[in-house]
N, C-alpha and C. Protein backbone atom coordinates (compact mmCIF):
# COMPACT_ATOMS: atom_id res chain seq x y z
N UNK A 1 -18.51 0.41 12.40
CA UNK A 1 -17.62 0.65 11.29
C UNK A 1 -16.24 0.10 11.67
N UNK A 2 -15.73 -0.85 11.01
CA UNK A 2 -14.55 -1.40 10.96
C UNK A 2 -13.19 0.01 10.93
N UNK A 3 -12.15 -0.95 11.66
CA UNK A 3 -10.73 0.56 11.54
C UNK A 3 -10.36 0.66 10.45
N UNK A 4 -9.69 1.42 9.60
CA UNK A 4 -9.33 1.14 8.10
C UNK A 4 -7.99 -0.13 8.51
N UNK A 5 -7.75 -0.42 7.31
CA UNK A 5 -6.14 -1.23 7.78
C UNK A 5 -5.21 -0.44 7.17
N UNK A 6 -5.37 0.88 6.53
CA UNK A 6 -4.26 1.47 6.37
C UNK A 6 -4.53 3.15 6.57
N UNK A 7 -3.41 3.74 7.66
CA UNK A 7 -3.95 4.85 7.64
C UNK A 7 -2.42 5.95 7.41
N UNK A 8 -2.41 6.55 6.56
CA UNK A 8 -2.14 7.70 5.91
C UNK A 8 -1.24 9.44 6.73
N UNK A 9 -0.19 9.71 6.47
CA UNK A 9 1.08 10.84 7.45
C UNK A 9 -0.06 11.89 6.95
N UNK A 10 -1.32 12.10 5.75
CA UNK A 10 -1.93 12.95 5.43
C UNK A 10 -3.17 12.37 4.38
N UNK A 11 -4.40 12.54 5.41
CA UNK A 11 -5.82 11.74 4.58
C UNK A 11 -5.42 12.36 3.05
N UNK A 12 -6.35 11.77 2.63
CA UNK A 12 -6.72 12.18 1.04
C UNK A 12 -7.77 11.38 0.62
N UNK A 13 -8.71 12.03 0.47
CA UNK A 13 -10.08 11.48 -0.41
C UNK A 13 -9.64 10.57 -1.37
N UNK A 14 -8.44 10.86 -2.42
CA UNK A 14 -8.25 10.41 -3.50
C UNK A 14 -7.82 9.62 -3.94
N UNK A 15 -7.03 9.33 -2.57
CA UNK A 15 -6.34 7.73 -2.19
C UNK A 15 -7.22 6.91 -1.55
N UNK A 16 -7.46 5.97 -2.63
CA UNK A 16 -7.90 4.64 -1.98
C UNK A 16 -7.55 3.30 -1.62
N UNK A 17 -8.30 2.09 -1.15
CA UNK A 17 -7.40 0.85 -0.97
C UNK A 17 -8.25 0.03 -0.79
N UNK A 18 -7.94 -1.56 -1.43
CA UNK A 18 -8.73 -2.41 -1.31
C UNK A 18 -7.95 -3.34 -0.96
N UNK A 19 -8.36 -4.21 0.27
CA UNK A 19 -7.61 -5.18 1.33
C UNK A 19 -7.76 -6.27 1.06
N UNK A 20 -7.14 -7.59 1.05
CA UNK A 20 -7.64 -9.03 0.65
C UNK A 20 -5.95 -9.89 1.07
N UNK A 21 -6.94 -10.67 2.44
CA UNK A 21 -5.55 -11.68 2.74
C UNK A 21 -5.87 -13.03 2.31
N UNK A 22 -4.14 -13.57 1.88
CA UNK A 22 -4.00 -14.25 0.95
C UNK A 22 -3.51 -15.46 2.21
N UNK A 23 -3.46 -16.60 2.05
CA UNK A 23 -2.59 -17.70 3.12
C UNK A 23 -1.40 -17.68 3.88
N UNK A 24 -0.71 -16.63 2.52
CA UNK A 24 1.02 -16.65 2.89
C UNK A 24 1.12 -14.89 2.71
N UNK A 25 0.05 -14.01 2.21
CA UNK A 25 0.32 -12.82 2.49
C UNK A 25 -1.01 -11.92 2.71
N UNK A 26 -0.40 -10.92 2.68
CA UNK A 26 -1.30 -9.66 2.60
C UNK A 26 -1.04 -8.32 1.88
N UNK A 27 -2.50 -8.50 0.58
CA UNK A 27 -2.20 -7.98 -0.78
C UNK A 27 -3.44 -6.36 -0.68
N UNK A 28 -2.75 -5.55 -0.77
CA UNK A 28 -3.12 -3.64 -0.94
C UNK A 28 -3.32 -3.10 -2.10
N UNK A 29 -4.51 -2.94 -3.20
CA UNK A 29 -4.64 -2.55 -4.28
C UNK A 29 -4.86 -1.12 -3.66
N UNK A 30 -3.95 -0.11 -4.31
CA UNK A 30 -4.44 1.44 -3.60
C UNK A 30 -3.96 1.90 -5.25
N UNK A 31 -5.10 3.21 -4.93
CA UNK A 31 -5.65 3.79 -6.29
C UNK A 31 -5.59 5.03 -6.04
N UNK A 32 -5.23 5.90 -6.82
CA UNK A 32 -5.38 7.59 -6.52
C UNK A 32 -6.42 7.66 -7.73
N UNK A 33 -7.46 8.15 -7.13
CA UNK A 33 -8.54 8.54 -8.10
C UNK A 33 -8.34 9.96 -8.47
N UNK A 34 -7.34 10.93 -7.80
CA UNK A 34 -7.30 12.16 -7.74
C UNK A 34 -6.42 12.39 -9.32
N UNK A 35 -6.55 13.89 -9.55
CA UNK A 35 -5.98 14.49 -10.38
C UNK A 35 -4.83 15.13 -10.11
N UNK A 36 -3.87 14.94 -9.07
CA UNK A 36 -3.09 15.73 -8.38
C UNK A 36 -1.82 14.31 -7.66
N UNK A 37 -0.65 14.41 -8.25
CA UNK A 37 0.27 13.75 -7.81
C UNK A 37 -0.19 13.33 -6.09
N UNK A 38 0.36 11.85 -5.38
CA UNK A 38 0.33 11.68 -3.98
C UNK A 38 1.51 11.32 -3.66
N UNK A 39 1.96 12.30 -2.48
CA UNK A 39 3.22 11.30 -1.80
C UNK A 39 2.98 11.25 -0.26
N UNK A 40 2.90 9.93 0.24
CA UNK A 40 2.61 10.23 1.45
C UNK A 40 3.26 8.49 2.09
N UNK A 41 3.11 8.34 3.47
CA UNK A 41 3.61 7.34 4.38
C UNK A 41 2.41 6.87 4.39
N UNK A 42 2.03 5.34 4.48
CA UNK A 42 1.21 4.44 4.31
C UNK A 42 1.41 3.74 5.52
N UNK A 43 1.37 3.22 6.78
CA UNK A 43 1.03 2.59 7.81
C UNK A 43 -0.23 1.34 7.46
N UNK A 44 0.20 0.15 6.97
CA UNK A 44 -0.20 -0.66 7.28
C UNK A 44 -0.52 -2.02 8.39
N UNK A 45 -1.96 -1.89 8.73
CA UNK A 45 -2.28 -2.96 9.94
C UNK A 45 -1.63 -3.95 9.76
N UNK A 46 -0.49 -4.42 9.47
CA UNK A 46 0.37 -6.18 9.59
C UNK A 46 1.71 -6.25 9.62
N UNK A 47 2.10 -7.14 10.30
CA UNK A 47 3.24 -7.17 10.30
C UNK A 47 3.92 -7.85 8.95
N UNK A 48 5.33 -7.67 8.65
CA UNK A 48 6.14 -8.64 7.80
C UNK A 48 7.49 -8.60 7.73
N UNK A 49 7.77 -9.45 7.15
CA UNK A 49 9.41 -9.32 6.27
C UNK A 49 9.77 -8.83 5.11
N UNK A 50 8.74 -8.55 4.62
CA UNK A 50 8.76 -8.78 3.07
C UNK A 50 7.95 -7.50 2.60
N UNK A 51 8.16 -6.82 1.51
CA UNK A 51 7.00 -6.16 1.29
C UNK A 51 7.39 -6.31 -0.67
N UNK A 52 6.74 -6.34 -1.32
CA UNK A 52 6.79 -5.97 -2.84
C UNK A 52 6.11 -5.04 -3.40
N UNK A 53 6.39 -4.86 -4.40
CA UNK A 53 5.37 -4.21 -5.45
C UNK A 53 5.09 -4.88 -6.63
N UNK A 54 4.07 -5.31 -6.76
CA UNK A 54 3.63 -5.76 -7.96
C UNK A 54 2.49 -5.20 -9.28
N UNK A 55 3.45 -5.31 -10.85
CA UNK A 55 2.90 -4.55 -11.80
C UNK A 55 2.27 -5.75 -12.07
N UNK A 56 0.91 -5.55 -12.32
CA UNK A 56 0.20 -6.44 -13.36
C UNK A 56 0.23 -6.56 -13.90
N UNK A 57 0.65 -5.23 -15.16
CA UNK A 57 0.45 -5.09 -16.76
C UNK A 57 2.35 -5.76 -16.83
N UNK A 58 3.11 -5.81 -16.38
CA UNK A 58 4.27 -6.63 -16.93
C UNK A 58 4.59 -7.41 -16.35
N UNK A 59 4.26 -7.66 -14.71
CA UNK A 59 4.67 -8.90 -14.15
C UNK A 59 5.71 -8.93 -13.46
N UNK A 60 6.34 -7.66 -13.22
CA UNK A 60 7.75 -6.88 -12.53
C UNK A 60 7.50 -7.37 -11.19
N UNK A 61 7.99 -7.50 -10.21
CA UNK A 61 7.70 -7.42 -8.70
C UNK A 61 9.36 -6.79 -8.37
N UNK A 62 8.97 -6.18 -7.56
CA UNK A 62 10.41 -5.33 -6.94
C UNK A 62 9.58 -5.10 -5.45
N UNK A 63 11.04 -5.31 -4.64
CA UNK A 63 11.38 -5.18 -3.78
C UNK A 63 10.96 -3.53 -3.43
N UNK A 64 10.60 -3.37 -1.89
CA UNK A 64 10.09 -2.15 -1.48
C UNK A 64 10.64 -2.03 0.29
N UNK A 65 10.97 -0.87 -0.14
CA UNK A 65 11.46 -0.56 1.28
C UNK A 65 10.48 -0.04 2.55
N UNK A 66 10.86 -0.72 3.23
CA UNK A 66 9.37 -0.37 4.66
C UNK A 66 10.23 -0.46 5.91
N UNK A 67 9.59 -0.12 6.81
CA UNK A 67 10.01 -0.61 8.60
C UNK A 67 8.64 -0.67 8.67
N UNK A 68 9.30 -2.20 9.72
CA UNK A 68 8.09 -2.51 10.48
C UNK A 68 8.38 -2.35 12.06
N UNK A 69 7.00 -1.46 12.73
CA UNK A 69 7.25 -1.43 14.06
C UNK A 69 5.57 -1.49 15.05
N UNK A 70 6.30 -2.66 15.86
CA UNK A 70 4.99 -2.46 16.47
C UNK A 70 3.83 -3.25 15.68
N UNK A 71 4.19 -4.32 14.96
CA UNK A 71 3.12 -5.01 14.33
C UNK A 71 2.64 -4.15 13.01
N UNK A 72 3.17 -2.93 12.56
CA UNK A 72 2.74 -2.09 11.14
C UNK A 72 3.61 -1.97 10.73
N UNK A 73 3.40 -2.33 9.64
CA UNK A 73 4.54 -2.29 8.43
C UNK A 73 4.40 -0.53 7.56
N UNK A 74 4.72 0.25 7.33
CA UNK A 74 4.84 1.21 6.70
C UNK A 74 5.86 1.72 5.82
N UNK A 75 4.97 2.49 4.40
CA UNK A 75 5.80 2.78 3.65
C UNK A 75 5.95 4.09 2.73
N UNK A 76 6.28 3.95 2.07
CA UNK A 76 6.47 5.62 1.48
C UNK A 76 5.47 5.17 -0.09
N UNK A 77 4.81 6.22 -0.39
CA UNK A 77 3.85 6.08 -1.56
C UNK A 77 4.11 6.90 -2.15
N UNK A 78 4.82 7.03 -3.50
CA UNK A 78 4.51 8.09 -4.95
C UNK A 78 3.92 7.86 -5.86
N UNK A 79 2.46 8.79 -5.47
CA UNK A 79 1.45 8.48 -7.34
C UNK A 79 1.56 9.63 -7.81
N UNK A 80 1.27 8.85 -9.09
CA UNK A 80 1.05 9.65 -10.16
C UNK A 80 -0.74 9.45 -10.54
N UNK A 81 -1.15 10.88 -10.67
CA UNK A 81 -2.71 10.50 -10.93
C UNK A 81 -3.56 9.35 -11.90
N UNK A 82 -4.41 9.19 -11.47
CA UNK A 82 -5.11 8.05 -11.74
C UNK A 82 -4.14 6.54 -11.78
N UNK A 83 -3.49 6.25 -11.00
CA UNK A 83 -2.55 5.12 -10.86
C UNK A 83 -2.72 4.41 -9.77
N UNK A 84 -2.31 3.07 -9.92
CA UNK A 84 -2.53 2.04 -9.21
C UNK A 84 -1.40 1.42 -8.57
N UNK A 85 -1.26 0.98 -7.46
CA UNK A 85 0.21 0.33 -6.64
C UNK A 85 -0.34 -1.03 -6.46
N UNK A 86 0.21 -2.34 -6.20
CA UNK A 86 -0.51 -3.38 -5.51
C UNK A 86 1.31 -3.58 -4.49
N UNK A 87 0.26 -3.88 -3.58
CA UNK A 87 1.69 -3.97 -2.39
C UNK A 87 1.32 -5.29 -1.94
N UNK A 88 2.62 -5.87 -1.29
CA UNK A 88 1.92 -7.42 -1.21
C UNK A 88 3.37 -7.77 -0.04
N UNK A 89 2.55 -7.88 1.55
CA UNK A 89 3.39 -7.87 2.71
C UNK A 89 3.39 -9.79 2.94
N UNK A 90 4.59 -10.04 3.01
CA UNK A 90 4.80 -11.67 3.81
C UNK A 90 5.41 -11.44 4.53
């Protein structure tokens, strides 16, 4: 069984994530399937400079605040149930 590439200040079943590297980045679809608000620190396996957030449904990308240490980039996560983040590290 592979390590996850992102691991979590507090598991949650309800939070999920789907991984896919791109040439020039590395893109995080994470999903709260839960019924119950999430806020938690996200530790992602990669390093960067860069981190975004990108909305699909309007095409927004904003800037996101992280430290990176140690080759993991980590960040702070607020969902709202049944919602979707796409994070996208260069």
């Amino acid at each position: 069984v592979p390590e996850p590439t992102v691991k979590y200040n507090k598991p949650d079943r309800a939070l999920m994530v789907m991984h896919r590297r791109w040439k020039n980045a590395e893109v995080y679809l994470l999903f709260n399937e839960g019924k119950k608000p999430l806020n938690r620190r996200a530790t992602l396996d990669v390093s960067g400079n860069k981190v975004q957030v990108w909305n699909p449904q309007t095409g927004v990308i904003t800037p996101k605040q992280f430290t990176d240490t140690s080759g993991h980039v980590t960040v702070t996560l607020h969902m709202q149930p049944y919602t979707t983040r796409v994070l996208v590290v260069q």
